[in-house]
PDB file of N, CA and C in Angstrom:
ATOM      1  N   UNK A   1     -14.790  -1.863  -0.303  1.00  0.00           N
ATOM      2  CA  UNK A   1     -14.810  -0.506   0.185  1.00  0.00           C
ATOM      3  C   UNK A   1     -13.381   0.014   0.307  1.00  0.00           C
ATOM      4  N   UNK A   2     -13.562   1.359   0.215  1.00  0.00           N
ATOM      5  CA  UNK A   2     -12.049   1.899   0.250  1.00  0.00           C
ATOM      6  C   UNK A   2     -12.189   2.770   1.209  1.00  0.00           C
ATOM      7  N   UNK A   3     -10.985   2.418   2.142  1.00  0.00           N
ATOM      8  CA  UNK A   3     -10.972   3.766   3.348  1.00  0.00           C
ATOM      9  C   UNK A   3      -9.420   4.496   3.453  1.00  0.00           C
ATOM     10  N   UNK A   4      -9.568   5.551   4.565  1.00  0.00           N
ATOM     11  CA  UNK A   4      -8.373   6.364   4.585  1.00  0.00           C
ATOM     12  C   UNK A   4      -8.304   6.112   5.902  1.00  0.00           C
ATOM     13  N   UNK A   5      -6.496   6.256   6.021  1.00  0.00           N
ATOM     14  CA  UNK A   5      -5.946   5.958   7.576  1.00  0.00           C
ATOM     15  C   UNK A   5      -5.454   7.121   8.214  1.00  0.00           C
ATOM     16  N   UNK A   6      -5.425   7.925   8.999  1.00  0.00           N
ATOM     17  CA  UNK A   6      -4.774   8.852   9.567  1.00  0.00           C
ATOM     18  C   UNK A   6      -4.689   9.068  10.944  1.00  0.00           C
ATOM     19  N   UNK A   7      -3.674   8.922  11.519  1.00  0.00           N
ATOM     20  CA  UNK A   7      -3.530   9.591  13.119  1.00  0.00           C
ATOM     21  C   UNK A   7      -2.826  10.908  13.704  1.00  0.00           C
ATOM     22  N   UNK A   8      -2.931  11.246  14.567  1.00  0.00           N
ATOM     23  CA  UNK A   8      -2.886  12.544  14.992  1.00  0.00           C
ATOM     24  C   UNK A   8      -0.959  12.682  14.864  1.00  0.00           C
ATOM     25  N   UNK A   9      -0.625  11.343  14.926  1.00  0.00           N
ATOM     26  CA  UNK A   9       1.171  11.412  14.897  1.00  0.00           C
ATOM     27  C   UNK A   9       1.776  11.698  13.490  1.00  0.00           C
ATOM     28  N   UNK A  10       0.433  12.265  12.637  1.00  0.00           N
ATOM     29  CA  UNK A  10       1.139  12.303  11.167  1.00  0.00           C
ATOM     30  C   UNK A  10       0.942  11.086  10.515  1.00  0.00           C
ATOM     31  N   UNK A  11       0.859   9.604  10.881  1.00  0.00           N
ATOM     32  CA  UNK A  11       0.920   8.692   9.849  1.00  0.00           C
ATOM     33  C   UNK A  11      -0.625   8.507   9.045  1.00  0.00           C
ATOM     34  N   UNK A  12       0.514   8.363   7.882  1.00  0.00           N
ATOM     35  CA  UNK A  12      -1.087   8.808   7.146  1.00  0.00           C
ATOM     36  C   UNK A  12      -0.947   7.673   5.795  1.00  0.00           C
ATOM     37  N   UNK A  13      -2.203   7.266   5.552  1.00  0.00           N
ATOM     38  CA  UNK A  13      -2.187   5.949   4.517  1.00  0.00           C
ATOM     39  C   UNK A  13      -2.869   6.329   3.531  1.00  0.00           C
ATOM     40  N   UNK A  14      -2.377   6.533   1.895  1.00  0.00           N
ATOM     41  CA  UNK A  14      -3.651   7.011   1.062  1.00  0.00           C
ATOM     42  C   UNK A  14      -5.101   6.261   1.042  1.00  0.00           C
ATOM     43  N   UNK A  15      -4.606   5.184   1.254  1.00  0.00           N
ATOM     44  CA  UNK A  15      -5.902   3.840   0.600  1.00  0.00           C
ATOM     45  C   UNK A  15      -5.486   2.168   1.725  1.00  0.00           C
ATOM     46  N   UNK A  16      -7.154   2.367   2.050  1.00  0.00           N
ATOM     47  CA  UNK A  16      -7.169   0.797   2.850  1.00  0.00           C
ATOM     48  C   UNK A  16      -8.098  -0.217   2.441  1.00  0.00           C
ATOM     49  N   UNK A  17      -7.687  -1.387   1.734  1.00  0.00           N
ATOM     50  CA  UNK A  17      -8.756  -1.835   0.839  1.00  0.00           C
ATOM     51  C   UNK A  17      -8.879  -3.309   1.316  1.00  0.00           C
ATOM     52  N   UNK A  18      -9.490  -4.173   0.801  1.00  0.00           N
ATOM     53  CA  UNK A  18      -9.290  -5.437   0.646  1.00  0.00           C
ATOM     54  C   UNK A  18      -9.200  -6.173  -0.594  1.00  0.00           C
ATOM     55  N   UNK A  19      -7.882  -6.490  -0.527  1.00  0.00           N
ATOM     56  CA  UNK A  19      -7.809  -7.147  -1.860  1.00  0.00           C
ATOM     57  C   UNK A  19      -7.200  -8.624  -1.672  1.00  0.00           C
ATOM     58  N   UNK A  20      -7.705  -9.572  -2.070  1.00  0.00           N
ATOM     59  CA  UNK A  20      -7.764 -10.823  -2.260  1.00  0.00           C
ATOM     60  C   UNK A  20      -7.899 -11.248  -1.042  1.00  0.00           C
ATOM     61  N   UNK A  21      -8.942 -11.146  -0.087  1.00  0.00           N
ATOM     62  CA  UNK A  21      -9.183 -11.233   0.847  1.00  0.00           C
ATOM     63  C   UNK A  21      -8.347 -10.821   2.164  1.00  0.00           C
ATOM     64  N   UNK A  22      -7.512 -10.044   1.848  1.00  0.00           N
ATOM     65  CA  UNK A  22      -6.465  -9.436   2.741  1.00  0.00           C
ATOM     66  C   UNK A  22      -6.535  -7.775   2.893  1.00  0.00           C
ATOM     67  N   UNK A  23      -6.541  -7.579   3.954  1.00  0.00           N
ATOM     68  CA  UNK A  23      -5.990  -6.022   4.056  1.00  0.00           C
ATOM     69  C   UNK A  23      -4.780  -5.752   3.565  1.00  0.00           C
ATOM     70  N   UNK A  24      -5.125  -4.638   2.676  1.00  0.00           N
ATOM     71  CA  UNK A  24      -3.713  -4.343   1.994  1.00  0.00           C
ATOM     72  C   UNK A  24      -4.078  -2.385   2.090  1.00  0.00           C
ATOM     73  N   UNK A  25      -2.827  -1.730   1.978  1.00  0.00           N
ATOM     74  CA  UNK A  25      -2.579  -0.648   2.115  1.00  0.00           C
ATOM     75  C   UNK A  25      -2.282  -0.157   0.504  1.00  0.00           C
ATOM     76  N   UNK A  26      -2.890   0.767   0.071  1.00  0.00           N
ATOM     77  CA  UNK A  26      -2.424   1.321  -1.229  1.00  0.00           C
ATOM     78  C   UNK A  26      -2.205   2.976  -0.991  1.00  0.00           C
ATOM     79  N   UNK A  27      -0.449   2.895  -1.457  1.00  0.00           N
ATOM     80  CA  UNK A  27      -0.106   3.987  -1.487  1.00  0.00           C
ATOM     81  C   UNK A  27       0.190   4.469  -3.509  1.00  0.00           C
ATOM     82  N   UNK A  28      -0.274   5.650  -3.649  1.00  0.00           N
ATOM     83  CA  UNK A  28       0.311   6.499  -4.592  1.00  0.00           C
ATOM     84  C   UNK A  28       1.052   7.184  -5.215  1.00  0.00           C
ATOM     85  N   UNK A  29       2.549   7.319  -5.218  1.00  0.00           N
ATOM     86  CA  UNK A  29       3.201   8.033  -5.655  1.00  0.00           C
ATOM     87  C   UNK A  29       3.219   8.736  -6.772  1.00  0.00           C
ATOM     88  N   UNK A  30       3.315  10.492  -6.426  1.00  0.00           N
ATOM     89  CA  UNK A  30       3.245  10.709  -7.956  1.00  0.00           C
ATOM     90  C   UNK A  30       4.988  11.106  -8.171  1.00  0.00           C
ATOM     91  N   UNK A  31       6.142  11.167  -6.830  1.00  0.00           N
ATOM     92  CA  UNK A  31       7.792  11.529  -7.398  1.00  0.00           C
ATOM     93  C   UNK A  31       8.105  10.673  -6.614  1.00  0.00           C
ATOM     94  N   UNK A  32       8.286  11.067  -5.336  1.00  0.00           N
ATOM     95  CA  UNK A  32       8.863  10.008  -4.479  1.00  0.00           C
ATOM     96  C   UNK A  32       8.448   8.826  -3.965  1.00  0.00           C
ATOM     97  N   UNK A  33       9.169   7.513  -3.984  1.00  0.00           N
ATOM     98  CA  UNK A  33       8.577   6.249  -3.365  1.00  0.00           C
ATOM     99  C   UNK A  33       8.509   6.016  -2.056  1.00  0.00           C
ATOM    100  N   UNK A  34       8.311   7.004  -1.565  1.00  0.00           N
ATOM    101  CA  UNK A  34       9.080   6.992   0.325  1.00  0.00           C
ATOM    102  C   UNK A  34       7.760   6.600   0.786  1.00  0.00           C
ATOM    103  N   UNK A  35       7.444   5.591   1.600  1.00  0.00           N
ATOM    104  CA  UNK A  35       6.180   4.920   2.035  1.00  0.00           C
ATOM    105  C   UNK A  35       6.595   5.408   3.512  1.00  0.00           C
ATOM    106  N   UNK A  36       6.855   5.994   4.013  1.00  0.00           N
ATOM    107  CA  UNK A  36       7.687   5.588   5.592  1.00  0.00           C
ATOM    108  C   UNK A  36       5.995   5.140   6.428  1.00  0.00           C
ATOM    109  N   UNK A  37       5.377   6.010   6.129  1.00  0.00           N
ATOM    110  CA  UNK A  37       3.907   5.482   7.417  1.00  0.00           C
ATOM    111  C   UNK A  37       3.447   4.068   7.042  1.00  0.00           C
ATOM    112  N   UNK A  38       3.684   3.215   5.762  1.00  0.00           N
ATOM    113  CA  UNK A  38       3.015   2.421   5.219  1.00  0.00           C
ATOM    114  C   UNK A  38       3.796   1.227   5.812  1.00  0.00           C
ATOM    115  N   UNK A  39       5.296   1.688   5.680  1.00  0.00           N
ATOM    116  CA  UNK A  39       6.307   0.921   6.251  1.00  0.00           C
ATOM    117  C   UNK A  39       6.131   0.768   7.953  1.00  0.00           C
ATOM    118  N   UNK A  40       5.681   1.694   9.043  1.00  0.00           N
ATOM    119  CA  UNK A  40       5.788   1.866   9.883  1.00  0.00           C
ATOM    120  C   UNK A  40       4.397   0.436  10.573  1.00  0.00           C
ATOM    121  N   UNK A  41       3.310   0.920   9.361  1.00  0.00           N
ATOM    122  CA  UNK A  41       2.488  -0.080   9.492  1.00  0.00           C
ATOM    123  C   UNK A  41       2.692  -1.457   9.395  1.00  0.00           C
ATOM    124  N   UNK A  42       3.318  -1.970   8.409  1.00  0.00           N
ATOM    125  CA  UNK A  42       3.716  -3.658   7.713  1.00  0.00           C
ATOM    126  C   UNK A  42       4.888  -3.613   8.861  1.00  0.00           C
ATOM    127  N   UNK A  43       5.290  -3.006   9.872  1.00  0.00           N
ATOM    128  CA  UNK A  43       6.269  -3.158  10.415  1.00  0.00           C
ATOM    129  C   UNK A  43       6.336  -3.573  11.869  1.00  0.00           C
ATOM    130  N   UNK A  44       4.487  -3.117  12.699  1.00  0.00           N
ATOM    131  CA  UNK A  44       3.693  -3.580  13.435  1.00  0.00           C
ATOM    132  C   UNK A  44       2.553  -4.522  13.706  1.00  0.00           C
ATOM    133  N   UNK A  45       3.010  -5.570  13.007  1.00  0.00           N
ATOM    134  CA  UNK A  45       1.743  -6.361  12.742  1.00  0.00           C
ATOM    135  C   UNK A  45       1.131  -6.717  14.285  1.00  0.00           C
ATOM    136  N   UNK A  46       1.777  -6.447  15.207  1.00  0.00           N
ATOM    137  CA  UNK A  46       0.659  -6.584  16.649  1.00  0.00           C
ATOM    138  C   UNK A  46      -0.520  -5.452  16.849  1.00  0.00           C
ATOM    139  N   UNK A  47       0.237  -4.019  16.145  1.00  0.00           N
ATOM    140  CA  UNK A  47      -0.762  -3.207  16.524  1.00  0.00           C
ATOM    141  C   UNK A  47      -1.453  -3.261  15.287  1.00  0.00           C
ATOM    142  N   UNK A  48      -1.522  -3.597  13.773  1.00  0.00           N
ATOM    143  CA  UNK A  48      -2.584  -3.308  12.886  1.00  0.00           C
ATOM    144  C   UNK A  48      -2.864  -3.915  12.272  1.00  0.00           C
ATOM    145  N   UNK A  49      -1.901  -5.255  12.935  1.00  0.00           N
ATOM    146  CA  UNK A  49      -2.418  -6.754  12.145  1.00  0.00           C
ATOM    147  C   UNK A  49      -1.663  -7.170  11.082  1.00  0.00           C
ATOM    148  N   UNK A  50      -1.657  -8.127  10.300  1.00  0.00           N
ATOM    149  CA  UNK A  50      -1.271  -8.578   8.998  1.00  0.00           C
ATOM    150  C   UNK A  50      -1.855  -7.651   7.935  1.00  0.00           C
ATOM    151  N   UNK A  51      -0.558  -6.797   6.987  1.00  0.00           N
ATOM    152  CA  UNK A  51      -1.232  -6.205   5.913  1.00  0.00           C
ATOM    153  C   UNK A  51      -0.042  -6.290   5.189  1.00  0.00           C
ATOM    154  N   UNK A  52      -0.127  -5.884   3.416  1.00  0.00           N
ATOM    155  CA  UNK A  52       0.571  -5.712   2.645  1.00  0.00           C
ATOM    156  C   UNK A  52       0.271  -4.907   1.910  1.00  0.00           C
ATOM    157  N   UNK A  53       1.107  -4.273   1.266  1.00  0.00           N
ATOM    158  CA  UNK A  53       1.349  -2.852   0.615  1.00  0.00           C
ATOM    159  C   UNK A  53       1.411  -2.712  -0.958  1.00  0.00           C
ATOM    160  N   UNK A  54       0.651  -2.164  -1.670  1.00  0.00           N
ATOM    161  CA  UNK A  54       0.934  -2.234  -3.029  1.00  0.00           C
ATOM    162  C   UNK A  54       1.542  -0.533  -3.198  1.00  0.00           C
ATOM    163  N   UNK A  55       1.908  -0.747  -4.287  1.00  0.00           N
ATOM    164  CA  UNK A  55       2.567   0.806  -4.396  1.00  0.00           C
ATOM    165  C   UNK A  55       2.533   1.286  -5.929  1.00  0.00           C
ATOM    166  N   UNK A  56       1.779   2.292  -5.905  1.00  0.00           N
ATOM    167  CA  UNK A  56       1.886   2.762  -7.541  1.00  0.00           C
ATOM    168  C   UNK A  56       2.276   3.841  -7.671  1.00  0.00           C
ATOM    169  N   UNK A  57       3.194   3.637  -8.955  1.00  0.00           N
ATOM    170  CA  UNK A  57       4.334   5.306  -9.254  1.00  0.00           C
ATOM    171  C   UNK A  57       4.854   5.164 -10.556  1.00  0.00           C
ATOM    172  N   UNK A  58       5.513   5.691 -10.449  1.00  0.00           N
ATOM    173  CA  UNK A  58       6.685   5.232 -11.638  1.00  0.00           C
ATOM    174  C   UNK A  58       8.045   4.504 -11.555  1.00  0.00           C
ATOM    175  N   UNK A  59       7.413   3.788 -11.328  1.00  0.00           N
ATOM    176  CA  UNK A  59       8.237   2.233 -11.205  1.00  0.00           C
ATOM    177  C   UNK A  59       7.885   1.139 -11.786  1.00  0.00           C
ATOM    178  N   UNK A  60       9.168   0.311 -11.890  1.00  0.00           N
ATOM    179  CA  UNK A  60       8.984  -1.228 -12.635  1.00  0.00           C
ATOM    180  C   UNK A  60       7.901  -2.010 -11.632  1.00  0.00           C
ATOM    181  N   UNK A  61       7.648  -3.365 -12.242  1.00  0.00           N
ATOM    182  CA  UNK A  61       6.840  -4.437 -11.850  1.00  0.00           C
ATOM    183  C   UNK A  61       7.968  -4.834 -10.856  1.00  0.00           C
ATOM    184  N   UNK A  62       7.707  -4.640  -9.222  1.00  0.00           N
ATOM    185  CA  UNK A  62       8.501  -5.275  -8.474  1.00  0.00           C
ATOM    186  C   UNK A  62       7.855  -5.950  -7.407  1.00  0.00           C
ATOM    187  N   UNK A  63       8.327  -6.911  -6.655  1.00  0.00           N
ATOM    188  CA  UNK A  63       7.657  -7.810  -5.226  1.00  0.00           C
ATOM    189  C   UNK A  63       8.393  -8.337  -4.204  1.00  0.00           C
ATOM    190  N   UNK A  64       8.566  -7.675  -3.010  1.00  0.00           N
ATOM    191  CA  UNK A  64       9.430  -8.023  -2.111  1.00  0.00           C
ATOM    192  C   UNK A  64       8.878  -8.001  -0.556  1.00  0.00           C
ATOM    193  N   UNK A  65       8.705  -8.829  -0.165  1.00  0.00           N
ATOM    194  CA  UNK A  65       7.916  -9.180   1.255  1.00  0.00           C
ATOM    195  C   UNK A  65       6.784  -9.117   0.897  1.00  0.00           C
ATOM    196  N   UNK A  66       6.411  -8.037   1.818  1.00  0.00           N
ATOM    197  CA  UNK A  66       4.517  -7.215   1.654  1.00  0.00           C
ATOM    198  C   UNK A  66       4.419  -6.632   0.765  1.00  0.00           C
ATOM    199  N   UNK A  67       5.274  -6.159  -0.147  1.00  0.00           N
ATOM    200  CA  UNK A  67       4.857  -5.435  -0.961  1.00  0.00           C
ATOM    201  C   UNK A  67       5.114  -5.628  -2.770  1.00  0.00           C
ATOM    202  N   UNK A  68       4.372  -5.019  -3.492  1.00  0.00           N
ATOM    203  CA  UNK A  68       4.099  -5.356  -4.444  1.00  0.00           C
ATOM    204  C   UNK A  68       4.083  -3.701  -5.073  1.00  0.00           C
ATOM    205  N   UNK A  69       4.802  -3.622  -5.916  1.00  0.00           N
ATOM    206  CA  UNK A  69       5.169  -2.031  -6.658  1.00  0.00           C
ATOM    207  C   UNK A  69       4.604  -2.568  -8.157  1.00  0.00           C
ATOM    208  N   UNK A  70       3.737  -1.611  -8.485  1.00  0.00           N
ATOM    209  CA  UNK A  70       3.890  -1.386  -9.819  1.00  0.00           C
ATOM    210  C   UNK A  70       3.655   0.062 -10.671  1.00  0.00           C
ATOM    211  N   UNK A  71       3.458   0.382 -11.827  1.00  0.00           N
ATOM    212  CA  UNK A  71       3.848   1.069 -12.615  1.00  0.00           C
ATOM    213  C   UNK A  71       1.968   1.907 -12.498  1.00  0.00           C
ATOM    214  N   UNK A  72       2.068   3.019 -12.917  1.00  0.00           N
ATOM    215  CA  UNK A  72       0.355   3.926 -12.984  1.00  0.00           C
ATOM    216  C   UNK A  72      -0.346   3.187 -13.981  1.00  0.00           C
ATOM    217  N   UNK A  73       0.152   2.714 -15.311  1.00  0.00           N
ATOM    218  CA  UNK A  73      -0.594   2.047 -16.448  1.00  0.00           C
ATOM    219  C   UNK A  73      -1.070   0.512 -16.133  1.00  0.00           C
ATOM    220  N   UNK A  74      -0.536  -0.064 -14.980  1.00  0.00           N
ATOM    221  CA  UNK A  74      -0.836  -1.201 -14.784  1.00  0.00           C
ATOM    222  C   UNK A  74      -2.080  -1.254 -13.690  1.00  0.00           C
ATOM    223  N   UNK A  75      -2.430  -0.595 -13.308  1.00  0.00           N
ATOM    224  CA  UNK A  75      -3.610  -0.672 -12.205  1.00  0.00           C
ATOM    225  C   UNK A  75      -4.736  -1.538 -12.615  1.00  0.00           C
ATOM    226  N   UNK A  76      -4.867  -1.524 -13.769  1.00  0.00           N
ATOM    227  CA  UNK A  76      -5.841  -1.841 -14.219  1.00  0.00           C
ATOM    228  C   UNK A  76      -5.938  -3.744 -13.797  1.00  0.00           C
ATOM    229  N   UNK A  77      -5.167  -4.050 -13.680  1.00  0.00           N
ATOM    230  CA  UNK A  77      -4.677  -5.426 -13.384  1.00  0.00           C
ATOM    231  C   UNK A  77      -4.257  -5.430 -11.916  1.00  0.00           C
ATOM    232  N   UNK A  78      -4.887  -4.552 -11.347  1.00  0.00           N
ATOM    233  CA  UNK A  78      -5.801  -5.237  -9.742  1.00  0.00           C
ATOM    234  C   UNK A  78      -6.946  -6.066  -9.769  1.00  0.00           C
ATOM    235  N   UNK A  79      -7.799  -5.557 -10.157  1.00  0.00           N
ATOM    236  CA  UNK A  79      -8.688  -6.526 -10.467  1.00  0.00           C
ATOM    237  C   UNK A  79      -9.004  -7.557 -11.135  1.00  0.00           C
ATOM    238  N   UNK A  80      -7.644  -7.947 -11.678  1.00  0.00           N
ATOM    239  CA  UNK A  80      -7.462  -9.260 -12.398  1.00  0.00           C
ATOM    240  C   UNK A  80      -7.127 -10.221 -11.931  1.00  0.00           C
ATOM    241  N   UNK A  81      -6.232 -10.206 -10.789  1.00  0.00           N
ATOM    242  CA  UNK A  81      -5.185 -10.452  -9.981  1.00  0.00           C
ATOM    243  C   UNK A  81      -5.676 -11.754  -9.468  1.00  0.00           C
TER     244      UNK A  81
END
């Protein structure tokens, strides 16, 4: 299932999924990579738990902590994963 995150303080998450048995956060970029609410989240793991972040835009294949960036043509290889 796919859900949406939003609170009244503005933070707002495009996509809350489970992927590989983990909560993970999927954000969209279509210019800027600026995650700041996504970041704010992976940044509280007391208040929302263990999660990690995938990020799709126009960007290279990258992976650093929680998160995992890749490119719009590669999506398709979520579900491969």
């Amino acid at each position: 299932m796919t859900y949406y995150f939003a609170k009244e303080s503005g933070l707002e998450i495009d996509f809350v999924i489970c992927y590989e048995a983990k909560v993970t956060l999927l954000e969209v970029k279509a210019k800027n990579g600026n995650s700041k609410s996504a970041k704010t989240v992976l940044s509280h793991p007391q208040h929302y738990g263990k999660t990690r972040l995938i990020k799709i835009g126009d960007y290279n294949i990258s992976e650093k902590d929680n998160v995992l960036t890749i490119p719009h043509y590669l999506t398709f290889i979520l579900g491969k994963r």
